[in-house]
PDB file of N, CA and C in Angstrom:
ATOM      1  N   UNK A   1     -12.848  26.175 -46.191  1.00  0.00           N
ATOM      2  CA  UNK A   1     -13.158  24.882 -45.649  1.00  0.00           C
ATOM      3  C   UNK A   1     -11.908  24.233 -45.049  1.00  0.00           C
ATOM      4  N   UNK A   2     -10.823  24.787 -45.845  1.00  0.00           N
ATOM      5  CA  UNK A   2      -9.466  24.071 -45.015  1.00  0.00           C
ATOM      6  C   UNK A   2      -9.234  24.717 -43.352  1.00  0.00           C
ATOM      7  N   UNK A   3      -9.237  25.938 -43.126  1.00  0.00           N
ATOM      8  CA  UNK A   3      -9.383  25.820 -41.829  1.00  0.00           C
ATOM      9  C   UNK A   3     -10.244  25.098 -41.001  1.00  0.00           C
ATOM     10  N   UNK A   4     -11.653  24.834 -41.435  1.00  0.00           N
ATOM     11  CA  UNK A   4     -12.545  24.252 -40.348  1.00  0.00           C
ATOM     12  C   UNK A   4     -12.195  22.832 -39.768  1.00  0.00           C
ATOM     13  N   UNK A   5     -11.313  22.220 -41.456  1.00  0.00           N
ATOM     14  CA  UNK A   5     -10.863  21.113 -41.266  1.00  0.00           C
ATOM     15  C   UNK A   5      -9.250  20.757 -39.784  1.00  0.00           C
ATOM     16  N   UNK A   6      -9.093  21.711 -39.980  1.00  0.00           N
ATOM     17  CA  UNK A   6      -7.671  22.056 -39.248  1.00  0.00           C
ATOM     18  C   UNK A   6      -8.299  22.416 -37.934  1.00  0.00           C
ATOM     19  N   UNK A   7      -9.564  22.722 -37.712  1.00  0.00           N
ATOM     20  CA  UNK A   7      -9.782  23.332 -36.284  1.00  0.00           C
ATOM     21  C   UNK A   7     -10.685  21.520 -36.063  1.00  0.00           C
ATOM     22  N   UNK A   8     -11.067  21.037 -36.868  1.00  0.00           N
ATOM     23  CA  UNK A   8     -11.703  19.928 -36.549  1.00  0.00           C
ATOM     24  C   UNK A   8     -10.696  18.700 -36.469  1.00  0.00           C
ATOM     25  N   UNK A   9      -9.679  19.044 -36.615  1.00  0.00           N
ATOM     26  CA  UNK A   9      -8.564  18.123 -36.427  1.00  0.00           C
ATOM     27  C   UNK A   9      -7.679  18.614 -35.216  1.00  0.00           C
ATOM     28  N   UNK A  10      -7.766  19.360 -34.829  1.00  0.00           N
ATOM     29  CA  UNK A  10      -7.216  19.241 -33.773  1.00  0.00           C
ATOM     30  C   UNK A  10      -7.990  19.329 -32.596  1.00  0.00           C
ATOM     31  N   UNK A  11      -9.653  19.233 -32.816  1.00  0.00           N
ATOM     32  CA  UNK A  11     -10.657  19.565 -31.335  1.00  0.00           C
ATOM     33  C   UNK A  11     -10.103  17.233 -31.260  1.00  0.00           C
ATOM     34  N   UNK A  12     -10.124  17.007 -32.496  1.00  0.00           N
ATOM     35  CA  UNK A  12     -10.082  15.769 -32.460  1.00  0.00           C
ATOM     36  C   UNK A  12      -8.896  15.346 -31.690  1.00  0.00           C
ATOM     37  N   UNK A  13      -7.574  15.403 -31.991  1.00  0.00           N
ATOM     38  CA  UNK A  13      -6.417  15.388 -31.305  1.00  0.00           C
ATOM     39  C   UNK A  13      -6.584  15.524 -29.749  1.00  0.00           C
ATOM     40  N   UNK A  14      -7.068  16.327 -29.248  1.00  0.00           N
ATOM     41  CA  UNK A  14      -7.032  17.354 -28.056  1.00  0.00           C
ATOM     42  C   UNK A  14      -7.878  16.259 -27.580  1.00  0.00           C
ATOM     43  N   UNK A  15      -9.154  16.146 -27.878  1.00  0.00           N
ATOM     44  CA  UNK A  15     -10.705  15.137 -27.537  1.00  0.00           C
ATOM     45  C   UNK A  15      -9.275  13.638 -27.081  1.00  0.00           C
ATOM     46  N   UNK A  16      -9.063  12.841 -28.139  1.00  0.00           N
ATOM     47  CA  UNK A  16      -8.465  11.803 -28.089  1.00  0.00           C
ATOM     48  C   UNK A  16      -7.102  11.778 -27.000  1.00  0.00           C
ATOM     49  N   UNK A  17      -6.344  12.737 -26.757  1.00  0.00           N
ATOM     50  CA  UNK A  17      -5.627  13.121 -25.663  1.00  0.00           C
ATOM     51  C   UNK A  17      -5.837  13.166 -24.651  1.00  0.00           C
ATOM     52  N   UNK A  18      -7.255  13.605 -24.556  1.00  0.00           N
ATOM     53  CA  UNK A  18      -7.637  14.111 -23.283  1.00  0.00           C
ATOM     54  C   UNK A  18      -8.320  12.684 -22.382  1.00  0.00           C
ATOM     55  N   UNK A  19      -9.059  11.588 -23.547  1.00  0.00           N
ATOM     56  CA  UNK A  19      -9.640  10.813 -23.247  1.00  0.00           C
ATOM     57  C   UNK A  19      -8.465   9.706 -22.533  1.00  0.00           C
ATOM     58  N   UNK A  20      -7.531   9.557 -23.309  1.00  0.00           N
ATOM     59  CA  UNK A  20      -6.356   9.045 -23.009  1.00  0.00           C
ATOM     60  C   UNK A  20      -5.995   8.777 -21.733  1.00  0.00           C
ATOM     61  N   UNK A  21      -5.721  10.262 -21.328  1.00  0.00           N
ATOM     62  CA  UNK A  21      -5.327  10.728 -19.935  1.00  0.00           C
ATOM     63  C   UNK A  21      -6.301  10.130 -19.018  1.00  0.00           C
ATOM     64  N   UNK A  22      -7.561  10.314 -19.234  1.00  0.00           N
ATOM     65  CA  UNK A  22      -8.293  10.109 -18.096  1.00  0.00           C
ATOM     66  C   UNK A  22      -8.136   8.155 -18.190  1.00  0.00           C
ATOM     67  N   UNK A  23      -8.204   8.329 -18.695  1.00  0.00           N
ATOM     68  CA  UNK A  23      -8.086   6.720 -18.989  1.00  0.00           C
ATOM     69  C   UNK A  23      -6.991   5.863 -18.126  1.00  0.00           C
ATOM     70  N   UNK A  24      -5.792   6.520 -18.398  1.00  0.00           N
ATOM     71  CA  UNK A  24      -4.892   5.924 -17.523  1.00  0.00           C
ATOM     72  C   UNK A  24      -4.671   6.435 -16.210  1.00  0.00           C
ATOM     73  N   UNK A  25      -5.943   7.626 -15.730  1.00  0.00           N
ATOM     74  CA  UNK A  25      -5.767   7.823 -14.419  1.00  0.00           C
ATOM     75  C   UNK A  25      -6.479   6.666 -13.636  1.00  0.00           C
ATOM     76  N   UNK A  26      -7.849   6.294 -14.482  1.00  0.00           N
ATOM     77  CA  UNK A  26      -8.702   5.741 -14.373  1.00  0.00           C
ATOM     78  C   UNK A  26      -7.832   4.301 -13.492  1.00  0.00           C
ATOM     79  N   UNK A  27      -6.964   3.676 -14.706  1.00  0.00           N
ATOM     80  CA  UNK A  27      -6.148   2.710 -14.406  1.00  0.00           C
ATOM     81  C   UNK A  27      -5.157   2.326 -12.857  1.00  0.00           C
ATOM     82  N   UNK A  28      -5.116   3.858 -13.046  1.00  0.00           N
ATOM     83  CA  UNK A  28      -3.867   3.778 -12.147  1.00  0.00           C
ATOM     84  C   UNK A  28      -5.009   3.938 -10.400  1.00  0.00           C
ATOM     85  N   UNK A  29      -6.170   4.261 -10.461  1.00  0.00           N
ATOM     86  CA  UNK A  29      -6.765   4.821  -9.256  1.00  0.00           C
ATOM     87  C   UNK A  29      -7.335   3.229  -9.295  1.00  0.00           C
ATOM     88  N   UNK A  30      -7.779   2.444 -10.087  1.00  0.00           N
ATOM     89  CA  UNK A  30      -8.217   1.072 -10.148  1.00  0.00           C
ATOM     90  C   UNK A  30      -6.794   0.285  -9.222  1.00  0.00           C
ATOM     91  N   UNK A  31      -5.599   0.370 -10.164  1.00  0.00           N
ATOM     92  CA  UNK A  31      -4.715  -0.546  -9.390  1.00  0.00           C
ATOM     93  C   UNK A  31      -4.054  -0.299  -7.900  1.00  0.00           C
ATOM     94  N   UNK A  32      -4.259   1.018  -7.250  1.00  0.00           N
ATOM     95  CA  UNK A  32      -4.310   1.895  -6.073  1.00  0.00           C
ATOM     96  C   UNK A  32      -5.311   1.370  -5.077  1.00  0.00           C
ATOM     97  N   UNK A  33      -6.402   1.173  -5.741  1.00  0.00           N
ATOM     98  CA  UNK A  33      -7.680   0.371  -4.811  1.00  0.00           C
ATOM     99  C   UNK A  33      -7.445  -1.149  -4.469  1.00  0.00           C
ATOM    100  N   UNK A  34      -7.238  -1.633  -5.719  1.00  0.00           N
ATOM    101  CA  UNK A  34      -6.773  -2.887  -5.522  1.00  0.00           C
ATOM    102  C   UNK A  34      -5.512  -2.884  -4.177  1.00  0.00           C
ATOM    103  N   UNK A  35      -4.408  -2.209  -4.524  1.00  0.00           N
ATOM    104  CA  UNK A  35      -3.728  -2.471  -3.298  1.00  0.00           C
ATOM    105  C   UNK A  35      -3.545  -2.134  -2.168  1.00  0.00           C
ATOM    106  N   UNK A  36      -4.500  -1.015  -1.861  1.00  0.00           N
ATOM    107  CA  UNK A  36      -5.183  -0.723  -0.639  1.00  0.00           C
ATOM    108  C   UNK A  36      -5.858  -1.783  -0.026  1.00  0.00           C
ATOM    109  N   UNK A  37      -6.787  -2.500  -1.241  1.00  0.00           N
ATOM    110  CA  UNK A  37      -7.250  -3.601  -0.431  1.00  0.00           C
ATOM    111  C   UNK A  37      -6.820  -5.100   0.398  1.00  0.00           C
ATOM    112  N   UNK A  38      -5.676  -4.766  -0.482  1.00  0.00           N
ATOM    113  CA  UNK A  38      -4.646  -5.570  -0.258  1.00  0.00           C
ATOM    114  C   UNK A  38      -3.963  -6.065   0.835  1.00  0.00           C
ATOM    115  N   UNK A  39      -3.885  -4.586   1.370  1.00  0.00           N
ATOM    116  CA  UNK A  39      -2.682  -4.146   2.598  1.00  0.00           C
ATOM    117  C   UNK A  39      -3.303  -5.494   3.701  1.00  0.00           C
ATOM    118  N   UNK A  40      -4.429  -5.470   4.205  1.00  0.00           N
ATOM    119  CA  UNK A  40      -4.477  -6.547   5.543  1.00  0.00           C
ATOM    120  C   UNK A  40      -3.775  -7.725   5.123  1.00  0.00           C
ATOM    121  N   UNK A  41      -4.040  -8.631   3.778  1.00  0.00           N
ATOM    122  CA  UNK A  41      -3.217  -9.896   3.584  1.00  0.00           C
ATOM    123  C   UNK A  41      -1.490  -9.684   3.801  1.00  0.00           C
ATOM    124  N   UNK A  42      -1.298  -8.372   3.695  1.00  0.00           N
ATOM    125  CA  UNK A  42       0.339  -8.357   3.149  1.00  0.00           C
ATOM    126  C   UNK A  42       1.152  -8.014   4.193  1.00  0.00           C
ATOM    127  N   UNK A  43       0.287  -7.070   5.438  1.00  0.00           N
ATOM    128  CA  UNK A  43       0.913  -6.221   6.434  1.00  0.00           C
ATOM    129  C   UNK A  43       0.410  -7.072   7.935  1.00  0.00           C
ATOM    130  N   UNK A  44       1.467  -6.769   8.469  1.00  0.00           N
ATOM    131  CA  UNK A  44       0.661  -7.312   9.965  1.00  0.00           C
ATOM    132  C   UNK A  44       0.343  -6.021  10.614  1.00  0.00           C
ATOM    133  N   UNK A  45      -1.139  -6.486  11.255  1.00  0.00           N
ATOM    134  CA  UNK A  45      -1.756  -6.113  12.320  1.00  0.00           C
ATOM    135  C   UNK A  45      -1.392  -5.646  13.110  1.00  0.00           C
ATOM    136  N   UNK A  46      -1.741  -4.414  13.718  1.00  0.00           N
ATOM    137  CA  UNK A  46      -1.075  -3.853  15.447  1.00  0.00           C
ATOM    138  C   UNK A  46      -1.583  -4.275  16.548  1.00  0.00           C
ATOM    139  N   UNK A  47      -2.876  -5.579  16.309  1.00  0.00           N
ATOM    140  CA  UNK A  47      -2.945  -6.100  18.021  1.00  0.00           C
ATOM    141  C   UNK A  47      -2.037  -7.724  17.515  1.00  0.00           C
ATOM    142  N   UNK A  48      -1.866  -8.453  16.371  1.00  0.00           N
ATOM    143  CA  UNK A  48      -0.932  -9.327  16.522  1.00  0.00           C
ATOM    144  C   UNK A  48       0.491  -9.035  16.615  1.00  0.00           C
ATOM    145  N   UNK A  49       0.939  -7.833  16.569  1.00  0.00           N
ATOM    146  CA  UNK A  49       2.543  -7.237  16.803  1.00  0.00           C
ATOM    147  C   UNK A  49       2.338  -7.051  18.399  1.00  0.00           C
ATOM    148  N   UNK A  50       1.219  -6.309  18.836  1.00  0.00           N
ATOM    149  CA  UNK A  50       1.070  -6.386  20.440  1.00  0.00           C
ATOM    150  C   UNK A  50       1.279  -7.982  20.772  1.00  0.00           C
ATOM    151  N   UNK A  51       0.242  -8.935  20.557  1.00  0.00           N
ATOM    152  CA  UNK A  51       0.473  -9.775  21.242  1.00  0.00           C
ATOM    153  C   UNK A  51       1.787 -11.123  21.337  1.00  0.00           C
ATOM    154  N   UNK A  52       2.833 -10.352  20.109  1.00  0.00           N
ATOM    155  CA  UNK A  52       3.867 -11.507  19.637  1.00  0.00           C
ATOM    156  C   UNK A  52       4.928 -10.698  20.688  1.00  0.00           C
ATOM    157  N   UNK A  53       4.877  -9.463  20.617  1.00  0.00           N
ATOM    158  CA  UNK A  53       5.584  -8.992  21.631  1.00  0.00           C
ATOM    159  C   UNK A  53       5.546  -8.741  23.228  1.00  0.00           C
ATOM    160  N   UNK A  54       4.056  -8.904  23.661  1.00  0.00           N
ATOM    161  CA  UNK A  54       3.730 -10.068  24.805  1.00  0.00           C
ATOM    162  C   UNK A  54       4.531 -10.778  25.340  1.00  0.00           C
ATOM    163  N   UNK A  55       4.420 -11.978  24.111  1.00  0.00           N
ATOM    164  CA  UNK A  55       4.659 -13.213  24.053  1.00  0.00           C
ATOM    165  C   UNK A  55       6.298 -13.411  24.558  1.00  0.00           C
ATOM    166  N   UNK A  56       7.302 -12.294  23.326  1.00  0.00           N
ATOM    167  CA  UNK A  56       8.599 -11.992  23.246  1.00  0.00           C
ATOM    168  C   UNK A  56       9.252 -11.867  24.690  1.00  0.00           C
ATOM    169  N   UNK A  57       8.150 -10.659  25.477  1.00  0.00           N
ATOM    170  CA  UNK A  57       8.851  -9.876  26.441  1.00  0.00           C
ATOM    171  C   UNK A  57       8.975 -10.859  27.570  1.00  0.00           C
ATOM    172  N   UNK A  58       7.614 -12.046  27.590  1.00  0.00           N
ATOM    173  CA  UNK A  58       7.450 -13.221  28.781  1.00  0.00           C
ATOM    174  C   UNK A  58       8.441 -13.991  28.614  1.00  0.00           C
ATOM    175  N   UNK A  59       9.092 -14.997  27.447  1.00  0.00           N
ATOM    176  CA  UNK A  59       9.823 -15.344  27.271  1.00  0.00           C
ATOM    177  C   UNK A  59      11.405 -15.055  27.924  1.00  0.00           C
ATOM    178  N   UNK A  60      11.712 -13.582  27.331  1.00  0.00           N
ATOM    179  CA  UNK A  60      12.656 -12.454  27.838  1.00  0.00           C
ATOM    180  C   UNK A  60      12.897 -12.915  29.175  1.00  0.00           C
ATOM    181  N   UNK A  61      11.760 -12.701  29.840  1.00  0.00           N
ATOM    182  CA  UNK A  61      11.690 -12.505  31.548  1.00  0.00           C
ATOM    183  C   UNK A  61      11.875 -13.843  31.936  1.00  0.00           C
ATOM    184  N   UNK A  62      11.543 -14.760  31.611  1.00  0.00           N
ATOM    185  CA  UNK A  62      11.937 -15.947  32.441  1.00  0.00           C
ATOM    186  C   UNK A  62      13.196 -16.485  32.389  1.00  0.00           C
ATOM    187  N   UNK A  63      13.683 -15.826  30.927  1.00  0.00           N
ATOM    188  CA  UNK A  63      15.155 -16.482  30.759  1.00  0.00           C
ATOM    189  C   UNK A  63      15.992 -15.285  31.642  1.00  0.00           C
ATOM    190  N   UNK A  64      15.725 -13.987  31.367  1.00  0.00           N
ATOM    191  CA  UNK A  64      17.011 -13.340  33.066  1.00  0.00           C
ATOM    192  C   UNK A  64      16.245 -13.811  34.329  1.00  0.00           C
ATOM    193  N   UNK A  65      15.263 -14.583  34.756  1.00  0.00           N
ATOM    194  CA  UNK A  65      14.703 -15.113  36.003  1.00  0.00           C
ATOM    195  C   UNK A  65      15.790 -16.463  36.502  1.00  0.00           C
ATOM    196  N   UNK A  66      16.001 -17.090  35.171  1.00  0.00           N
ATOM    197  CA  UNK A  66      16.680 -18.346  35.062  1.00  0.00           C
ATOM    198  C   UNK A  66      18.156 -17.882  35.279  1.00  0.00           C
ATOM    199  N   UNK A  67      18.640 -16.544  34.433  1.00  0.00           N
ATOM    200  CA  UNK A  67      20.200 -16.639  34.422  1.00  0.00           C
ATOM    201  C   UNK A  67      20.637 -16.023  35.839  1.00  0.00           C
ATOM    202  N   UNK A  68      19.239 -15.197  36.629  1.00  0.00           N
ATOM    203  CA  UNK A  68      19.155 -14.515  38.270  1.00  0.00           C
ATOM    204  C   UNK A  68      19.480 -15.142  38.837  1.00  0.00           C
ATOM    205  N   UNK A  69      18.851 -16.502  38.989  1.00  0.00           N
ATOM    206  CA  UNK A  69      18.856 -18.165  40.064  1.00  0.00           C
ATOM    207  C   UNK A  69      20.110 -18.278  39.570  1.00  0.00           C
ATOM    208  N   UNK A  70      20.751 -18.300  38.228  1.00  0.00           N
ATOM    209  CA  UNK A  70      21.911 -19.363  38.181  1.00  0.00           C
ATOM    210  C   UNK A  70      23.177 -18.237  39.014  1.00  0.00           C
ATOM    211  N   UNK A  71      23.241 -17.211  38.740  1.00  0.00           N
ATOM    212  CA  UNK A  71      24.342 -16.138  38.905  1.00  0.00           C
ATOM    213  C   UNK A  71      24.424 -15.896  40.500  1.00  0.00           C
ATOM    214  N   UNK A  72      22.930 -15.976  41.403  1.00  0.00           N
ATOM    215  CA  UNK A  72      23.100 -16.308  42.628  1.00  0.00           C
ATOM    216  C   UNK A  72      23.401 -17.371  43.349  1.00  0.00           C
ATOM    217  N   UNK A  73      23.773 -18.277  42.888  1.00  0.00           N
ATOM    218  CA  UNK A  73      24.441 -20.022  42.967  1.00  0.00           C
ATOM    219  C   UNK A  73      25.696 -19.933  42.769  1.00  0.00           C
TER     220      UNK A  73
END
């Protein structure tokens, strides 16, 4: 009977280990989703990076338009 006990103690060990594991994969694929979902609040966008750099390049251009006029004066 002492072996069965010894094989039933360790299916137990092994069982409780195993449950463990999945457990904190469980966790870790939960907090993975979460910050996947995340990403739009945290990251910018590739048509608002298009349009700030638009914005950037117009800016750009009028000021060498301005320093063109002044340097031909």
């Amino acid at each position: 009977m002492e072996t069965q006990a010894l094989i039933n103690a360790g299916i137990a060990v092994a069982g409780f280990l195993g449950g463990w594991i999945l457990n904190r994969i469980m966790r870790s694929l939960d907090r993975l989703d979460d910050d996947v979902r995340r990403i739009p609040e945290k990251y910018l966008s590739k048509d608002d990076y298009h349009r700030d750099i638009s914005d950037i390049k117009s800016m750009l251009k009028s000021i060498f338009d301005k320093l063109d006029d002044k340097a031909d004066k």
